[in-house]
N, C-alpha and C. Protein backbone atom coordinates (compact mmCIF):
# COMPACT_ATOMS: atom_id res chain seq x y z
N UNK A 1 46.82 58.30 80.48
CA UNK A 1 45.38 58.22 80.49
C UNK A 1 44.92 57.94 81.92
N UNK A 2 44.02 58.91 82.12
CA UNK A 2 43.78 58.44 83.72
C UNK A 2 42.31 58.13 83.91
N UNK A 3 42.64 56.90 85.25
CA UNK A 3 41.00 55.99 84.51
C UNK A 3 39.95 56.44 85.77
N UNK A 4 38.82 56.44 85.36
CA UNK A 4 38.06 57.21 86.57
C UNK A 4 37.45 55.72 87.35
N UNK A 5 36.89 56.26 88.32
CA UNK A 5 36.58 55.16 89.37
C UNK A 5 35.45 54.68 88.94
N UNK A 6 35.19 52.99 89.65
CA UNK A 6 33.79 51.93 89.19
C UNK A 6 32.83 52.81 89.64
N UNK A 7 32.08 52.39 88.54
CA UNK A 7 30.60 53.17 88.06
C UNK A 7 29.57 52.02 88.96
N UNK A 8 28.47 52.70 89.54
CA UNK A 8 27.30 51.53 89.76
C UNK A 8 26.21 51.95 89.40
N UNK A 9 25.39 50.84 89.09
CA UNK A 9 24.00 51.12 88.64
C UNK A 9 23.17 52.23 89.67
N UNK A 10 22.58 52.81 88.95
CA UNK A 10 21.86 54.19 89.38
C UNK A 10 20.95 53.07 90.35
N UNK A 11 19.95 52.16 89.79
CA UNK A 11 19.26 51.69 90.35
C UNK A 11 19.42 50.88 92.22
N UNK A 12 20.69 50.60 91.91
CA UNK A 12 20.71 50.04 93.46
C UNK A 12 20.97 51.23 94.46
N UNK A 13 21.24 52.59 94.10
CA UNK A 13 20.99 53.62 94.99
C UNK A 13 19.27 53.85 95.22
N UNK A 14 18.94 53.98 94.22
CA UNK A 14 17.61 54.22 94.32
C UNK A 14 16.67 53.07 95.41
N UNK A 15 17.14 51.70 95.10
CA UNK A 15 16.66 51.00 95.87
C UNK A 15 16.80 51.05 97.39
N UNK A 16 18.46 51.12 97.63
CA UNK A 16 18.60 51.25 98.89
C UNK A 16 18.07 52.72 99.73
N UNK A 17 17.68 53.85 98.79
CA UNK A 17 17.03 54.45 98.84
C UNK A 17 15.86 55.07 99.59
N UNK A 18 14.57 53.97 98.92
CA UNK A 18 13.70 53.02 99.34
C UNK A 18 13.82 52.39 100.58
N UNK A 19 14.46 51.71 100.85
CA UNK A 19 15.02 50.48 101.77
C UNK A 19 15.22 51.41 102.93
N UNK A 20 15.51 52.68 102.88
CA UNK A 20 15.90 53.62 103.87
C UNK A 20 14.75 53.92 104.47
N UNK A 21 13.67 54.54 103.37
CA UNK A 21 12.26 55.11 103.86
C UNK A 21 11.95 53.96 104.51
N UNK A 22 11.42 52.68 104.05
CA UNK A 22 10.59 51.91 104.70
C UNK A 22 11.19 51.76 106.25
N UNK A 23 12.54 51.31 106.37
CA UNK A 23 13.18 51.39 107.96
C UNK A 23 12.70 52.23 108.42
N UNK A 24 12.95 53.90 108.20
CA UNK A 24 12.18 55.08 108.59
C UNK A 24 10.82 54.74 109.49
N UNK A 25 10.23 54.51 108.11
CA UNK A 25 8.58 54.35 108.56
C UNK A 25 8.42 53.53 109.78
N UNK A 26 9.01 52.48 109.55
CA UNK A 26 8.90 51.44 110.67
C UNK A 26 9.35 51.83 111.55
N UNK A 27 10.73 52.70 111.94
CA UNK A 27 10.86 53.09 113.32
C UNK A 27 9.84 54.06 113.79
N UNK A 28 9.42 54.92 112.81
CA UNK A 28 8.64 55.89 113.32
C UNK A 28 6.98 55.50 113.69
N UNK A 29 6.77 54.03 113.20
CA UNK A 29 5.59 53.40 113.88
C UNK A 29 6.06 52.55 115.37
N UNK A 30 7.36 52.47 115.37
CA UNK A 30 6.95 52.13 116.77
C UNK A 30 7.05 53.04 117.72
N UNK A 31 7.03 54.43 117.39
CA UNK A 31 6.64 55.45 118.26
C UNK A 31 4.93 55.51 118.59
N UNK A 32 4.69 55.94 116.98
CA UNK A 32 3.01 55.72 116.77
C UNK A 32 2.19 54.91 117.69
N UNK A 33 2.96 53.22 117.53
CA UNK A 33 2.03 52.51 118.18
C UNK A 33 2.20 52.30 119.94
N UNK A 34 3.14 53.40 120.12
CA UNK A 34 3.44 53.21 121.68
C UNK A 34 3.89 51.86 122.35
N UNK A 35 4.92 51.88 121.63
CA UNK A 35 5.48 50.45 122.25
C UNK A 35 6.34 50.67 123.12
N UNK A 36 6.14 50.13 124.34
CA UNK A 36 7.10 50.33 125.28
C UNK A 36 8.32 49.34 125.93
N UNK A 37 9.56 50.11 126.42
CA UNK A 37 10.31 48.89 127.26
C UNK A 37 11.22 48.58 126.55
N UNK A 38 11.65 47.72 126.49
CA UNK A 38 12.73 46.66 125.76
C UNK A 38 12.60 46.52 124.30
N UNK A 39 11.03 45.88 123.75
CA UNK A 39 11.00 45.76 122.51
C UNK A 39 10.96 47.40 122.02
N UNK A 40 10.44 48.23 122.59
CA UNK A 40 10.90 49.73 121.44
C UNK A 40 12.02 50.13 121.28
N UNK A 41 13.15 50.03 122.94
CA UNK A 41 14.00 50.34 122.18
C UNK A 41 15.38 49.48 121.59
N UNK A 42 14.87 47.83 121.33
CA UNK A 42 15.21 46.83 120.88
C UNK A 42 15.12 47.12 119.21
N UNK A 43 13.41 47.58 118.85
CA UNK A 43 12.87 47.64 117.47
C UNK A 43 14.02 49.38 117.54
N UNK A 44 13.81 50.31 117.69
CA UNK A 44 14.65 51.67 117.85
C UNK A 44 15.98 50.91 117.11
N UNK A 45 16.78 50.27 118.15
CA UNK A 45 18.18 50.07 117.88
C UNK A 45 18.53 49.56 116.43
N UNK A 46 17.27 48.51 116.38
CA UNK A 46 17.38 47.58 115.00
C UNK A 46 17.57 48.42 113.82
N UNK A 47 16.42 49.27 114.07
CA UNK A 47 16.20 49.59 112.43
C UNK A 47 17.56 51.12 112.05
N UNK A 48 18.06 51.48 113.38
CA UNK A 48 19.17 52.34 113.30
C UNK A 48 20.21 51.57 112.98
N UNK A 49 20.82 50.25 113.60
CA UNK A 49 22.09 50.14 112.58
C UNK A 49 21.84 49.45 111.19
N UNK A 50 20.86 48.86 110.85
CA UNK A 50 19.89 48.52 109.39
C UNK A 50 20.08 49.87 108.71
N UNK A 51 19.52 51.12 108.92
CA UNK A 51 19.98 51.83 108.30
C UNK A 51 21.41 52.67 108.07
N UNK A 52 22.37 52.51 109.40
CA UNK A 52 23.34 52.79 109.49
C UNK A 52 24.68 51.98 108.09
N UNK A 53 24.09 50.34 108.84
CA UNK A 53 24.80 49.45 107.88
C UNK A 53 24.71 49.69 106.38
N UNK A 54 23.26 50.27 106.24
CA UNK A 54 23.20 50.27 104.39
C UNK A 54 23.67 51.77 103.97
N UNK A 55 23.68 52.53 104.35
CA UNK A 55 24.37 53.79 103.97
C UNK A 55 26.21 53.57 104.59
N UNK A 56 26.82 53.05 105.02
CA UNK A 56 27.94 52.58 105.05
C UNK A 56 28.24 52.14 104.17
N UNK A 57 27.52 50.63 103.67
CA UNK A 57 27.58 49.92 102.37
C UNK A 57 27.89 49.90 100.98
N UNK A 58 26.67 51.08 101.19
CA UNK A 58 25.94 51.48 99.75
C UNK A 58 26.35 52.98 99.29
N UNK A 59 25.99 53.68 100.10
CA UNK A 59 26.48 55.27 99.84
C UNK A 59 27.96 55.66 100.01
N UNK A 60 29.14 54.51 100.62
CA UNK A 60 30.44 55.13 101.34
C UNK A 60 31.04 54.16 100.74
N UNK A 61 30.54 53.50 99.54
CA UNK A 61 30.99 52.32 99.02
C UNK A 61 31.57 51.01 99.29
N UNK A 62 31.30 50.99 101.16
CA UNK A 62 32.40 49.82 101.71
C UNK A 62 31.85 48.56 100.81
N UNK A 63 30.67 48.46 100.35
CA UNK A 63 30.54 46.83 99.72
C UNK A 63 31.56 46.49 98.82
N UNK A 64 32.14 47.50 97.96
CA UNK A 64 32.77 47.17 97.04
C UNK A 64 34.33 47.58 97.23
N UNK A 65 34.81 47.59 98.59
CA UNK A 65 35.97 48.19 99.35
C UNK A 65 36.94 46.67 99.62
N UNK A 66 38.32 46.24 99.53
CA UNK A 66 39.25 45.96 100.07
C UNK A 66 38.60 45.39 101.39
N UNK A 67 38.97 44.07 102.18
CA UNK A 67 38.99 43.76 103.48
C UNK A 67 39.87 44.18 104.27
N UNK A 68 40.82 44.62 104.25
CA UNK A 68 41.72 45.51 104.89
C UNK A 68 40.99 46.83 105.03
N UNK A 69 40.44 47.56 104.10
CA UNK A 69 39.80 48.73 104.13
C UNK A 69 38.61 49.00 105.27
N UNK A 70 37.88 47.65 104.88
CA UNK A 70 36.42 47.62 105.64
C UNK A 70 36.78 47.16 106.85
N UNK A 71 38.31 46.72 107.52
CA UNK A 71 38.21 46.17 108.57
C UNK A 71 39.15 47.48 109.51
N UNK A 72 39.78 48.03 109.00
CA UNK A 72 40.22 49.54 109.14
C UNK A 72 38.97 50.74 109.69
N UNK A 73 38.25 50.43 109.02
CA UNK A 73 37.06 51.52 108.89
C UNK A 73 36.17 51.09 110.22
N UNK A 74 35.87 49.64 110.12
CA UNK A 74 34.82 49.44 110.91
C UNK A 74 35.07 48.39 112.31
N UNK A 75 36.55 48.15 112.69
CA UNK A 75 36.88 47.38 113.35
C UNK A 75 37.14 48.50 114.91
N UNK A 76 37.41 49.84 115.03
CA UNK A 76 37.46 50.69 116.23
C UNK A 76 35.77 50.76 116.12
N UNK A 77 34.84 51.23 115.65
CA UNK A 77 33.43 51.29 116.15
C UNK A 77 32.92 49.96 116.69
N UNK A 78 33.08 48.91 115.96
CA UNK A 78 32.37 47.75 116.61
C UNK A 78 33.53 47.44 117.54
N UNK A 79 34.87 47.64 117.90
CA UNK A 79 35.49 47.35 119.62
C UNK A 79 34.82 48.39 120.70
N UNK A 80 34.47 49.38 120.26
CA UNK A 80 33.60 50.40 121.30
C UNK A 80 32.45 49.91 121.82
N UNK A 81 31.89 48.85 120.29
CA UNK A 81 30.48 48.48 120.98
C UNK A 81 30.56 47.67 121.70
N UNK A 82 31.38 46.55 121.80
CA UNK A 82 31.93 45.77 122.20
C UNK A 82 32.05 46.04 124.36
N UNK A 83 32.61 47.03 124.18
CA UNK A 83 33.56 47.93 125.33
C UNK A 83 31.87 48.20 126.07
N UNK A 84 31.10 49.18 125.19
CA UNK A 84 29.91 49.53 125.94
C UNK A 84 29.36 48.14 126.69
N UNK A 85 29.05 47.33 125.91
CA UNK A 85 28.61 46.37 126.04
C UNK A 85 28.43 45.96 127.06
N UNK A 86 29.98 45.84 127.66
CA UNK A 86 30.91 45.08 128.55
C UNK A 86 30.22 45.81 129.40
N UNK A 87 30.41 47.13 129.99
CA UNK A 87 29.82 48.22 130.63
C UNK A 87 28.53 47.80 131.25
N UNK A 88 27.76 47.42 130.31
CA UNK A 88 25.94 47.63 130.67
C UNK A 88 25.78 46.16 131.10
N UNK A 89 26.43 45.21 130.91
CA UNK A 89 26.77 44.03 131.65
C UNK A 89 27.16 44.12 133.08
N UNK A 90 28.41 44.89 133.34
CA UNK A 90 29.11 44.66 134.48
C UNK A 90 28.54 46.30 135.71
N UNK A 91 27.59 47.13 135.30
CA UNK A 91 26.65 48.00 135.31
C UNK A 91 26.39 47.57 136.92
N UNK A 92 25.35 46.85 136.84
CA UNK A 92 24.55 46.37 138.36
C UNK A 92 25.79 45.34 139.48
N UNK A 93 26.93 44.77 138.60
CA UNK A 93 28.25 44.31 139.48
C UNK A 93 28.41 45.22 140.60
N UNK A 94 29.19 46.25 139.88
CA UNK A 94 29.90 47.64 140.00
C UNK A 94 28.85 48.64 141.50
N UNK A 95 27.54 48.84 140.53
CA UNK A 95 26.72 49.51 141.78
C UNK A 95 26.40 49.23 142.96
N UNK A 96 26.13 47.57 143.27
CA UNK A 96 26.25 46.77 144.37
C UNK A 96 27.08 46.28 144.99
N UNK A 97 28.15 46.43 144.17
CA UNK A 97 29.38 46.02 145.20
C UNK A 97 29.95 47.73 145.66
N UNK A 98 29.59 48.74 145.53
CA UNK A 98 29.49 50.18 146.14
C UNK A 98 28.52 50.17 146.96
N UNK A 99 27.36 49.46 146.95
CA UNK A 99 26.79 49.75 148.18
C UNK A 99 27.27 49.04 149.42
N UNK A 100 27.97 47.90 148.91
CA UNK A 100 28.40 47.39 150.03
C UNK A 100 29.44 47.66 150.81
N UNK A 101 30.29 48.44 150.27
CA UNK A 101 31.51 49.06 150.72
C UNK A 101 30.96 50.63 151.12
N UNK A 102 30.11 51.35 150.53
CA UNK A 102 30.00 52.27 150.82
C UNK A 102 28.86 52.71 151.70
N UNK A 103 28.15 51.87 151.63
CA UNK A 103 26.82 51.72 152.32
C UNK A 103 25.61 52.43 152.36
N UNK A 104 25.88 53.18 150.80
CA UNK A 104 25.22 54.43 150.68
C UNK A 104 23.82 53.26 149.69
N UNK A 105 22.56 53.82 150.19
CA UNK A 105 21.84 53.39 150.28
C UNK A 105 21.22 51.75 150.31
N UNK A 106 21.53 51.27 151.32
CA UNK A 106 21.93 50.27 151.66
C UNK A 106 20.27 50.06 152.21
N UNK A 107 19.84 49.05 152.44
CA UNK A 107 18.51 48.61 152.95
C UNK A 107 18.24 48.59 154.60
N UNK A 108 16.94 49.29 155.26
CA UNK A 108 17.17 49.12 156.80
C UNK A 108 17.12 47.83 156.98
N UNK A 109 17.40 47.95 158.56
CA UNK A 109 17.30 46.72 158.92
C UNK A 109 16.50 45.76 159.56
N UNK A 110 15.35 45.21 159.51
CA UNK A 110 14.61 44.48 159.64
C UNK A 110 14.36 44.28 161.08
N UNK A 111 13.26 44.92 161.84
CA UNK A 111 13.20 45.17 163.07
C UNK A 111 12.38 44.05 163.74
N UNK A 112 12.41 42.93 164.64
CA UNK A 112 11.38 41.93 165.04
C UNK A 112 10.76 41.83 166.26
């Protein structure tokens, strides 16, 4: 007898569903309302892994997945983010210590 896989309520698709549009909407108002700088693409980033995380969750079944599974699955993407991270940190290090060695656009020099 072969047993078929856990069933879930129709309804919590439907919800998360939902839960999708409204993120939607909201990212797509902070285009609308012209928000600029940091907080847009702060609010941008948010509501992308919010929706990223719940279709992972919910649609790819990790909620109801093994910790070995979910840490398999999702432990190389979040060391990348990790890695970028590191990057956009050490970003302005890296460029200034090239100007100083390289001297390529380097500041004149202050004439008195």
């Amino acid at each position: 007898m072969a047993q078929e896989g856990q069933q879930h309520p129709l309804a919590i698709y439907f919800w998360i569903w939902g839960l999708l549009f409204v993120l939607s909407f909201f990212s797509y108002m902070v285009d609308y309302l012209n928000l600029q700088g940091g907080l847009r693409w702060g609010l941008i980033l948010l509501f992308m892994f919010l929706k990223a995380g719940f279709i992972v969750a919910i649609f790819m079944h990790m909620a109801w997945e093994r910790l070995a599974l979910k840490i398999a699955i999702l432990a190389p993407p979040i060391a990348l983010g990790v890695l970028v991270a590191l990057m956009v940190f050490e970003a302005d290090y890296t460029f200034l210590t090239r100007i100083v060695f390289f001297g390529e656009g380097a500041p004149l020099p202050v004439h008195h």
